[in-house]
Structure formats: structure tokens, C-alpha cells
C-alpha atoms as a PDB file:
ATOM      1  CA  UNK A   1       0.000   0.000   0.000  1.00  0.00           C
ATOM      2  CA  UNK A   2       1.094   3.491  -0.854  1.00  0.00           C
ATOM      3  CA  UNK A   3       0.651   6.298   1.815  1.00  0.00           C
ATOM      4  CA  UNK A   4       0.054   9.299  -0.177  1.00  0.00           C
ATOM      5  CA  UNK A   5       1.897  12.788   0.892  1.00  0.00           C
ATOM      6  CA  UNK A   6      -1.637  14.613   2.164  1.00  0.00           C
ATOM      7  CA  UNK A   7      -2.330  11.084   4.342  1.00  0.00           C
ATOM      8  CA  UNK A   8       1.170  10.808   5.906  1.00  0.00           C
ATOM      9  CA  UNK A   9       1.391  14.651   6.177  1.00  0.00           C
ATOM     10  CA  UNK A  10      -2.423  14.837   8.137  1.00  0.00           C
ATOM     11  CA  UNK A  11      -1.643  11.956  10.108  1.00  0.00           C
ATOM     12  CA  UNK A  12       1.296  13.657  11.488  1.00  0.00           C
ATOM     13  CA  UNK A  13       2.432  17.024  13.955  1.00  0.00           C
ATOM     14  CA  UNK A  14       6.290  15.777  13.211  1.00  0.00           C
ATOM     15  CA  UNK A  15       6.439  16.374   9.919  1.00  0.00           C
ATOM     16  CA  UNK A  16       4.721  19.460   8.513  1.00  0.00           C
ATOM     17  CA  UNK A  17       8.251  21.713   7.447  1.00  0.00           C
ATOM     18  CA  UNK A  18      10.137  18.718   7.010  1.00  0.00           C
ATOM     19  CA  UNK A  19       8.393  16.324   4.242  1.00  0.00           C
ATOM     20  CA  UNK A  20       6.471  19.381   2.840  1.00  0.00           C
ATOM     21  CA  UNK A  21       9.268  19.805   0.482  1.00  0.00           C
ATOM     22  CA  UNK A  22       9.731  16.572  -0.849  1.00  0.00           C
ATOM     23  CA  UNK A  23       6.514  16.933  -3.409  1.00  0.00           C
ATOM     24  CA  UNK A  24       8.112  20.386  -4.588  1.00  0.00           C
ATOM     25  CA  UNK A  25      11.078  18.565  -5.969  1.00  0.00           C
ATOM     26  CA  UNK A  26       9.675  15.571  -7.098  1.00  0.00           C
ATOM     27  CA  UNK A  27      11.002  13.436 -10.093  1.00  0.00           C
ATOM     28  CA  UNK A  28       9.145  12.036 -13.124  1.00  0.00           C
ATOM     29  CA  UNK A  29      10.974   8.716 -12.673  1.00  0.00           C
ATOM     30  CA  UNK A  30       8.616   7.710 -15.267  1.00  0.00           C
ATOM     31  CA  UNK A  31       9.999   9.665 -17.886  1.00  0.00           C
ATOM     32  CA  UNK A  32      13.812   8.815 -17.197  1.00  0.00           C
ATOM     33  CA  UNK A  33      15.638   5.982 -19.339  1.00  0.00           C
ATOM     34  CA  UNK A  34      17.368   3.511 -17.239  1.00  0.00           C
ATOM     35  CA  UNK A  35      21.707   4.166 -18.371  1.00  0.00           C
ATOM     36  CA  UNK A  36      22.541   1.238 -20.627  1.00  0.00           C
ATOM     37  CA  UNK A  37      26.407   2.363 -19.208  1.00  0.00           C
ATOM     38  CA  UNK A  38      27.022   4.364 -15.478  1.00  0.00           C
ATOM     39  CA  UNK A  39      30.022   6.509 -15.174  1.00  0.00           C
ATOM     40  CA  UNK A  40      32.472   4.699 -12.602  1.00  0.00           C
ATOM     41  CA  UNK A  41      32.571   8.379 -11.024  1.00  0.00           C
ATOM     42  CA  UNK A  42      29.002   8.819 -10.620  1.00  0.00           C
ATOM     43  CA  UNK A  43      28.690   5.387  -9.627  1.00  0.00           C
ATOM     44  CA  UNK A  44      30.919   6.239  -6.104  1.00  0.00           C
ATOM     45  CA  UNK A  45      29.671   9.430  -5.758  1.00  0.00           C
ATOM     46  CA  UNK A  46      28.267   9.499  -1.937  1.00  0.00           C
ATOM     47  CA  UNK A  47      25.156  11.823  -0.930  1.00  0.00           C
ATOM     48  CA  UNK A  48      25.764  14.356   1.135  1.00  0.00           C
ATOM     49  CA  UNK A  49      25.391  12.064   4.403  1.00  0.00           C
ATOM     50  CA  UNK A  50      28.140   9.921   2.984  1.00  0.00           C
ATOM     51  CA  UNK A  51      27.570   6.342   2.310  1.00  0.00           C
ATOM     52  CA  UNK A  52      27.299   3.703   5.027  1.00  0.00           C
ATOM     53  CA  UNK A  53      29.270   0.628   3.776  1.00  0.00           C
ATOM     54  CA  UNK A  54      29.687  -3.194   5.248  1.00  0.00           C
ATOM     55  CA  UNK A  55      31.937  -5.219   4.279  1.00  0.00           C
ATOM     56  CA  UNK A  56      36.053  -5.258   3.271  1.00  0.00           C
ATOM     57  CA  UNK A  57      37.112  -1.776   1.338  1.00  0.00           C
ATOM     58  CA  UNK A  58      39.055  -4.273  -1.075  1.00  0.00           C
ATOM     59  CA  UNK A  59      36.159  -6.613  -1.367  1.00  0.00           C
ATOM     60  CA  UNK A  60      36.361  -8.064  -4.955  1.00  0.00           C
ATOM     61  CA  UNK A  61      32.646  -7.220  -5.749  1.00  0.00           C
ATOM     62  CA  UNK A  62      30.754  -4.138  -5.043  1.00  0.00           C
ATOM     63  CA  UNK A  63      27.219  -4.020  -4.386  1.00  0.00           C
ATOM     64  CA  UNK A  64      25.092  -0.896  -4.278  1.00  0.00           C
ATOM     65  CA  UNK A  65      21.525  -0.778  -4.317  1.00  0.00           C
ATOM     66  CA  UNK A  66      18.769   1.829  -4.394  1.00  0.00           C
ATOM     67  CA  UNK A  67      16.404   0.896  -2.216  1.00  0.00           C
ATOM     68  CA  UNK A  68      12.649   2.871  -1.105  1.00  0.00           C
ATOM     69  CA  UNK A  69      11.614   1.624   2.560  1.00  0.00           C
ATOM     70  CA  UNK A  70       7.651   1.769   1.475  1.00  0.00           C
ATOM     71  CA  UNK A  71       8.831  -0.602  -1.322  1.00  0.00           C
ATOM     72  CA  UNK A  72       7.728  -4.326  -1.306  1.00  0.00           C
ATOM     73  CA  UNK A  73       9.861  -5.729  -3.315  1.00  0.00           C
ATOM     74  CA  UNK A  74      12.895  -3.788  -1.248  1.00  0.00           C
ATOM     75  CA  UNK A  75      11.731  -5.861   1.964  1.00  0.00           C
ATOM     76  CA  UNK A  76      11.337  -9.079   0.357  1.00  0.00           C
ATOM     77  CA  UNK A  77      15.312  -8.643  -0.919  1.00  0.00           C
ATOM     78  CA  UNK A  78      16.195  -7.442   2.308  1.00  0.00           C
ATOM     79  CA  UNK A  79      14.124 -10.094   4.542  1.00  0.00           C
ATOM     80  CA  UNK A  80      15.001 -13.287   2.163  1.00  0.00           C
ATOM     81  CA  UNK A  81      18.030 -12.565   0.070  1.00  0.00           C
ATOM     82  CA  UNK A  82      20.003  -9.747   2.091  1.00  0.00           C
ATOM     83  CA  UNK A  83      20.716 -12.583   5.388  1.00  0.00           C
ATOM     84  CA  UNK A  84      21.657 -14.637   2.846  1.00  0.00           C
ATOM     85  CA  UNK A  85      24.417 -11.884   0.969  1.00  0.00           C
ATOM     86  CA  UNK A  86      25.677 -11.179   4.549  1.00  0.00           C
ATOM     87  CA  UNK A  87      26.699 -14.243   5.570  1.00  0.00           C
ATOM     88  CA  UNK A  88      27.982 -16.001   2.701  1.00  0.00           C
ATOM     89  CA  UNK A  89      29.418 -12.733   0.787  1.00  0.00           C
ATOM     90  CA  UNK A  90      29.566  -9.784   2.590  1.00  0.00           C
ATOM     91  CA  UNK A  91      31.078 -11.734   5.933  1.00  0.00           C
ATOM     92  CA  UNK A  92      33.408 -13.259   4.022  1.00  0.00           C
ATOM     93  CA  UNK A  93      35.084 -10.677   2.500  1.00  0.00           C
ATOM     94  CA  UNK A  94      33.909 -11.582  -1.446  1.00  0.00           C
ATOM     95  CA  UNK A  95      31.362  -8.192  -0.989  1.00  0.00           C
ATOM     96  CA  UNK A  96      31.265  -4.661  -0.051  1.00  0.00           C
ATOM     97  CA  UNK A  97      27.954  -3.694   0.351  1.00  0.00           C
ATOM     98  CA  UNK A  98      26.403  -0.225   0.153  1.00  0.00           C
ATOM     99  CA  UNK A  99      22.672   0.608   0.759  1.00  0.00           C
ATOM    100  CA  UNK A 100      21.191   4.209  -1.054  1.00  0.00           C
ATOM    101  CA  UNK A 101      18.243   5.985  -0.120  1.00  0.00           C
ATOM    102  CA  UNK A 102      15.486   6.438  -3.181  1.00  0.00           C
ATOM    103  CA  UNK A 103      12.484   6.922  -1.297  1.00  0.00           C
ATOM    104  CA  UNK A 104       9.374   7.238  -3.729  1.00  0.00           C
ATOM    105  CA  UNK A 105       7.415   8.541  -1.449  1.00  0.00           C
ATOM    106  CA  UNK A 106       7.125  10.914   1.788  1.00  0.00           C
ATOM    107  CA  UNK A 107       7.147   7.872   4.270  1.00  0.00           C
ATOM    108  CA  UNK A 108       9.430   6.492   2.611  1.00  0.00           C
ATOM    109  CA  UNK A 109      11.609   9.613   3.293  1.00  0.00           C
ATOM    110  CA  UNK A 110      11.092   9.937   6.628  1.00  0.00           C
ATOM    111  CA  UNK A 111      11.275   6.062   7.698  1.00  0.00           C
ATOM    112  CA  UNK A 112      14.896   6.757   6.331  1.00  0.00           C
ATOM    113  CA  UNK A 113      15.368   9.967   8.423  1.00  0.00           C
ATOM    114  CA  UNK A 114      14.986   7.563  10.979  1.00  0.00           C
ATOM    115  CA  UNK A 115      17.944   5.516   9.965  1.00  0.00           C
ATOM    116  CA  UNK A 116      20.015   8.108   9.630  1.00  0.00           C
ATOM    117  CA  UNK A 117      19.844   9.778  12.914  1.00  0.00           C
ATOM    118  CA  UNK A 118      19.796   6.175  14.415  1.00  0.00           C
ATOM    119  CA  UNK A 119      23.355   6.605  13.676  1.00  0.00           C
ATOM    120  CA  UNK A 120      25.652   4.813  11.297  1.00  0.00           C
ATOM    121  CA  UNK A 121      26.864   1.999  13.656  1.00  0.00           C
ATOM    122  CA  UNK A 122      22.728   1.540  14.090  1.00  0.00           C
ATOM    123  CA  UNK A 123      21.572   2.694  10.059  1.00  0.00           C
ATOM    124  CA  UNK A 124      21.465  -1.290   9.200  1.00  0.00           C
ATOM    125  CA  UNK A 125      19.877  -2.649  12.109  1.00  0.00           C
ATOM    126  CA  UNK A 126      16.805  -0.120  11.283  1.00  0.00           C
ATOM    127  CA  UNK A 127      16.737  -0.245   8.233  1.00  0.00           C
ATOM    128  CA  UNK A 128      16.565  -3.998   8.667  1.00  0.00           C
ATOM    129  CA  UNK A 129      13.581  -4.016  11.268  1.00  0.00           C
ATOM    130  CA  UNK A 130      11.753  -1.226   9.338  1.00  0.00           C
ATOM    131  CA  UNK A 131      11.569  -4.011   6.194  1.00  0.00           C
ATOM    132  CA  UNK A 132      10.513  -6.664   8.145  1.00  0.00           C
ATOM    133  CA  UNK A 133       7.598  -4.725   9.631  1.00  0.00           C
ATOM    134  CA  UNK A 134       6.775  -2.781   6.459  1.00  0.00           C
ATOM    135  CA  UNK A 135       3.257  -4.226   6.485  1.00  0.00           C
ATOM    136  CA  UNK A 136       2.918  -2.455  10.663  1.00  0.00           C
ATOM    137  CA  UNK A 137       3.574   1.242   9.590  1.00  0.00           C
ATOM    138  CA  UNK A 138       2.772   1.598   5.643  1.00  0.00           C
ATOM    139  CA  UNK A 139      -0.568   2.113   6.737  1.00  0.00           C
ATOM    140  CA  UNK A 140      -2.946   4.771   7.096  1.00  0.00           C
ATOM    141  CA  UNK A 141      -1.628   6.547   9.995  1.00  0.00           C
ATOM    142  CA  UNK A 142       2.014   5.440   9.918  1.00  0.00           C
ATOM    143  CA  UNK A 143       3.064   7.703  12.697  1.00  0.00           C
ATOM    144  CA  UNK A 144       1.979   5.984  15.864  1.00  0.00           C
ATOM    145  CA  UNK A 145       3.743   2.356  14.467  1.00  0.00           C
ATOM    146  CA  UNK A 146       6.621   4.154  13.218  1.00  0.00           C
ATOM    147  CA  UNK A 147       7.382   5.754  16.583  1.00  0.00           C
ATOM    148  CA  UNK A 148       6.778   2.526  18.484  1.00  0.00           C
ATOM    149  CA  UNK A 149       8.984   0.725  15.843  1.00  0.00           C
ATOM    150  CA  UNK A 150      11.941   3.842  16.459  1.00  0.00           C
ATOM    151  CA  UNK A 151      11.146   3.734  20.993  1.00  0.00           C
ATOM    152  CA  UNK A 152      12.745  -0.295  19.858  1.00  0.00           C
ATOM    153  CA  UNK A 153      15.824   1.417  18.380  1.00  0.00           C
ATOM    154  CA  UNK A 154      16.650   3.772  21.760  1.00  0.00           C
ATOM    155  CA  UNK A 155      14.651   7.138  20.022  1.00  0.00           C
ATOM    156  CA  UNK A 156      12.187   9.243  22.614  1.00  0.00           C
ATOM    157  CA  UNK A 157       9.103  10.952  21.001  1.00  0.00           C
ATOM    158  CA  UNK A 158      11.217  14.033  21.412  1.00  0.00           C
ATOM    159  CA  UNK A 159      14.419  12.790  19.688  1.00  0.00           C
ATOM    160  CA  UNK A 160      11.682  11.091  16.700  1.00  0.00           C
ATOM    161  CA  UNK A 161      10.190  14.397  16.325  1.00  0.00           C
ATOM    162  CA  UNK A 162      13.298  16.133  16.315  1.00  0.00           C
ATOM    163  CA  UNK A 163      14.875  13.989  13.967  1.00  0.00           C
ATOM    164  CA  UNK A 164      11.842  14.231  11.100  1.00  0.00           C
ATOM    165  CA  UNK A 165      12.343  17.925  11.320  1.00  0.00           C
ATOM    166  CA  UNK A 166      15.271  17.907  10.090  1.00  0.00           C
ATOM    167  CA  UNK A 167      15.337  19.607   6.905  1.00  0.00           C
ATOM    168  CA  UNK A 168      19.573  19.191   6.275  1.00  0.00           C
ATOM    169  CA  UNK A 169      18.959  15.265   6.553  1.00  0.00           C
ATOM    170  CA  UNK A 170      15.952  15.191   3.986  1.00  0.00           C
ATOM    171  CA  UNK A 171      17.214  17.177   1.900  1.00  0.00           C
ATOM    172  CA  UNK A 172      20.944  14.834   1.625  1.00  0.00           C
ATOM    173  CA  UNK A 173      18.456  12.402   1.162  1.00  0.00           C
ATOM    174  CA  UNK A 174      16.722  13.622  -1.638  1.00  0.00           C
ATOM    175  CA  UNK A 175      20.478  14.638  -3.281  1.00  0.00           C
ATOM    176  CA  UNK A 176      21.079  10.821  -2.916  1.00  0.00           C
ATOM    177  CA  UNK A 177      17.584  10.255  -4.872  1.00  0.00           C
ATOM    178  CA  UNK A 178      18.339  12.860  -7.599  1.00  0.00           C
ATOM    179  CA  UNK A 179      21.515  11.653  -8.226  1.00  0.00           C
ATOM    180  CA  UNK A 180      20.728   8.308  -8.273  1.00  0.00           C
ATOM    181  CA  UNK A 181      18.008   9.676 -10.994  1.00  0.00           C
ATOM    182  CA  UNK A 182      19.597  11.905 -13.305  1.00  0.00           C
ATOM    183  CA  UNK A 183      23.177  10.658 -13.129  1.00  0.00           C
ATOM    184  CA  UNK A 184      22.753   6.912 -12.816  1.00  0.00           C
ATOM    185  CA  UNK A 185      19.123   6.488 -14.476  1.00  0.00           C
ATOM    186  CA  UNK A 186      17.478   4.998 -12.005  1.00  0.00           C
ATOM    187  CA  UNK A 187      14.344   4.749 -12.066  1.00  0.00           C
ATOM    188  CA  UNK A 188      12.457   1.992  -9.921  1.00  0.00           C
ATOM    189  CA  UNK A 189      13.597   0.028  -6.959  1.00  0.00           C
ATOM    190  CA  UNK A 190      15.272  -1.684  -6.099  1.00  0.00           C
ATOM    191  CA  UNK A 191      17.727  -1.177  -8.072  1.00  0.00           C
ATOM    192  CA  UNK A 192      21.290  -2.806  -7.876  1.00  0.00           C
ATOM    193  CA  UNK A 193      24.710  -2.037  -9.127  1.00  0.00           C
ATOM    194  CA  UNK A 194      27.082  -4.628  -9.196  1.00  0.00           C
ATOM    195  CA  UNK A 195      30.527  -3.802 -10.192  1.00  0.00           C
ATOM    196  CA  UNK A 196      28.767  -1.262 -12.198  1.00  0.00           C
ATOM    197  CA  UNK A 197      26.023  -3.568 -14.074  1.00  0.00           C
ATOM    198  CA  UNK A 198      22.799  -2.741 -13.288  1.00  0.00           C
ATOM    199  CA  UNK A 199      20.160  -5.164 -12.285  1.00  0.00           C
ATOM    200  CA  UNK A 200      16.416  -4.393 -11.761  1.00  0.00           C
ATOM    201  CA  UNK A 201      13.783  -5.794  -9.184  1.00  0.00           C
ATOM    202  CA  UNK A 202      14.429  -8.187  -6.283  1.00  0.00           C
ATOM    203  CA  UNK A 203      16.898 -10.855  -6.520  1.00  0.00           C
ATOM    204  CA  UNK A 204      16.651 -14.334  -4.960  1.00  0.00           C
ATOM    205  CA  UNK A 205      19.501 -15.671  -3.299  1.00  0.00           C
ATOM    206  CA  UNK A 206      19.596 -17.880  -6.667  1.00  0.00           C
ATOM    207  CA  UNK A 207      19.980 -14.904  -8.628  1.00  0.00           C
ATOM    208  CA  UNK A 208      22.273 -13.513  -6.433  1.00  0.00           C
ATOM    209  CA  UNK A 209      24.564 -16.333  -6.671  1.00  0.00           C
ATOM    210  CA  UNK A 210      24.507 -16.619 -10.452  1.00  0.00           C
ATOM    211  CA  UNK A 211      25.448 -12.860 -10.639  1.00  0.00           C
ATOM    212  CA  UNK A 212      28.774 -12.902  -8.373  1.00  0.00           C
ATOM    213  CA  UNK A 213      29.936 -16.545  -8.587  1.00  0.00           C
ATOM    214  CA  UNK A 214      31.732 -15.661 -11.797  1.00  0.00           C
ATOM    215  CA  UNK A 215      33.006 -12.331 -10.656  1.00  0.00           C
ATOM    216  CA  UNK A 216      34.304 -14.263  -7.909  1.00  0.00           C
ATOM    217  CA  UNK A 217      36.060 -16.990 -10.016  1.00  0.00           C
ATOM    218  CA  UNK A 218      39.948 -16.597 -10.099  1.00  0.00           C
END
């Protein structure tokens, strides 16, 4: 289910300055053609925020995908095939593994708000348990599940608030989104990156393993 921005925005007293901007600088995803080729500049490019990577800096394979937290098809990757990439890739040094914000909607935005002033040592770990409860707070008055969902990760009601205010943090966000739009062609999620190939839609752990087993191959 999709929250729209007037839903989210009257179900909510934390977000009125905050999200209000997102609409105003919207993207017609629609209308923008997927690169055939990605500039290996663009490609590493960080947002604003900086990127928050797991996994070895000399890993042989690079992962990065572009990921919306209202998006279905994001939490089935990351509650099926993600456990999987951790342990037998990422753990093992065969993977670095980077994670970029393209949220397609206002919720979307400010569930990854949350994850950012969660900290970086804490970013995965929310983003994580806000995917596995997708179906508790992409509802029709997300706030009240959200915040109980955030109280789990150490935030107050004052520190939740305060942290969906923040206009510097959506707005790196949205750079992250643009970017990811207009220099890298993306244009639904998720969508992944590996070593610079792009791959569209949720992978299985099958998939997965038919993509980086021959990257991996000495």
C-alpha cells in the first residue's frame, strides 16, 4: 500500500516543514531511461550524508543498491536474500555492500530519516527491522507504528520528532535520490549495481549467486 503525501502529512504534527518539500522537488521517474552504461565516477559518488558501507574496502565485488523503505519488493530482498548476501558474501570478504536511499514517497523519506539519525553503527539494524515490519507502519496513519517501531531502536518521542524535522537530513536524502536519478538512471527500486552492471527488481539468493559466482572466479 502506498501512503500518499496529504495522508502521511495529516496523520502527522512531526512532519509538517520537514516532508512538505519533498513533493516540490519531485522526479518524473517515469519519464527517465534507465543508463545502458554508469560513469564509474558517478557510480561512487556518496550523498551528502556519505555512504554507510559493510563489508572489506578491497572486497572483490561491489554491491550498491537503491532501495525505497515503502517498497515491497525492497523488503522481500532485504528479509530473504540480504541474510543470505551477509553471511555467505559480505562476511566473508567476497562483498562490499552499500545501501542508497530512493524513497518514492514521503514515508518512505522519513522512515529513512529515521535511519540516519539512528546513527551509522545503528543505520542497518533499522533499516533492517523497518523491512521486516513494512506491512505495521505503511498504513494509514504510519506515525503511531513508526514511533513505536523507532522507541525499539533507543529514540524518545522528542528525539523522533526532532529527527523528522530535520530539513539538512531530507534534503541529503533527496540529493542521494536525484543523483541516483539523473546521473545513474534509475528509475524503480530496487535497483542494484554490481561492479557497475545494473540489475532491476528483487533478486533471490539464486539470482544472487549466479550474478557474483563468476566475478568471484579466479
Amino acid at each position: 500500500m502506498t501512503v500518499s503525501r496529504r495522508q502521511f502529512l495529516a496523520n502527522s504534527t512531526a512532519l509538517p516543514l520537514a516532508l512538505a518539500a519533498f513533493s516540490a522537488i519531485d522526479l518524473n521517474l517515469a519519464g527517465i531511461a534507465l543508463a545502458q552504461t554508469v560513469s564509474a565516477a558517478e557510480l561512487e559518488q556518496a550523498g551528502p550524508l556519505g555512504d554507510v558501507v559493510v563489508g572489506k574496502a578491497d572486497a572483490p565485488v561491489t554491491i550498491i543498491e537503491y532501495a525505497s523503505m515503502t517498497c515491497s519488493h525492497c523488503a522481500t530482498f532485504h528479509n530473504t536474500t540480504y541474510p543470505v548476501l551477509k553471511q555467505k558474501y559480505i562476511d566473508t570478504g567476497k562483498v562490499r555492500y552499500i545501501l542508497r536511499e530512493f524513497p518514492l514517497d514521503p514515508l518512505a523519506a522519513g522512515a529513512f530519516m529515521l535511519a540516519r539519525c539512528a546513527g551509522n553503527d545503528k543505520y542497518y539494524p533499522m533499516v533492517e527491522m523497518l523491512f521486516q515490519k513494512q506491512k505495521e507502519w505503511v498504513v494509514q496513519n504510519p506515525i503511531p507504528p513508526l514511533l513505536a517501531l523507532a522507541k525499539q531502536a533507543g529514540f524518545t518521542q522528542e528525539s523522533f520528532e526532532s529527527c523528522l524535522k530535520d530539513q539538512k537530513i531530507l534534503e541529503a536524502i533527496e540529493s542521494v535520490r536525484t543523483h541516483g536519478a539523473e546521473k545513474l538512471g534509475v528509475n524503480s527500486t530496487p535497483t542494484f549495481f554490481i561492479n557497475g552492471k545494473v540489475f532491476r527488481g528483487s533478486l533471490t539468493p539464486d539470482e544472487l549467486d549466479k550474478q557474483l559466482q563468476p566475478l568471484l572466479k579466479s
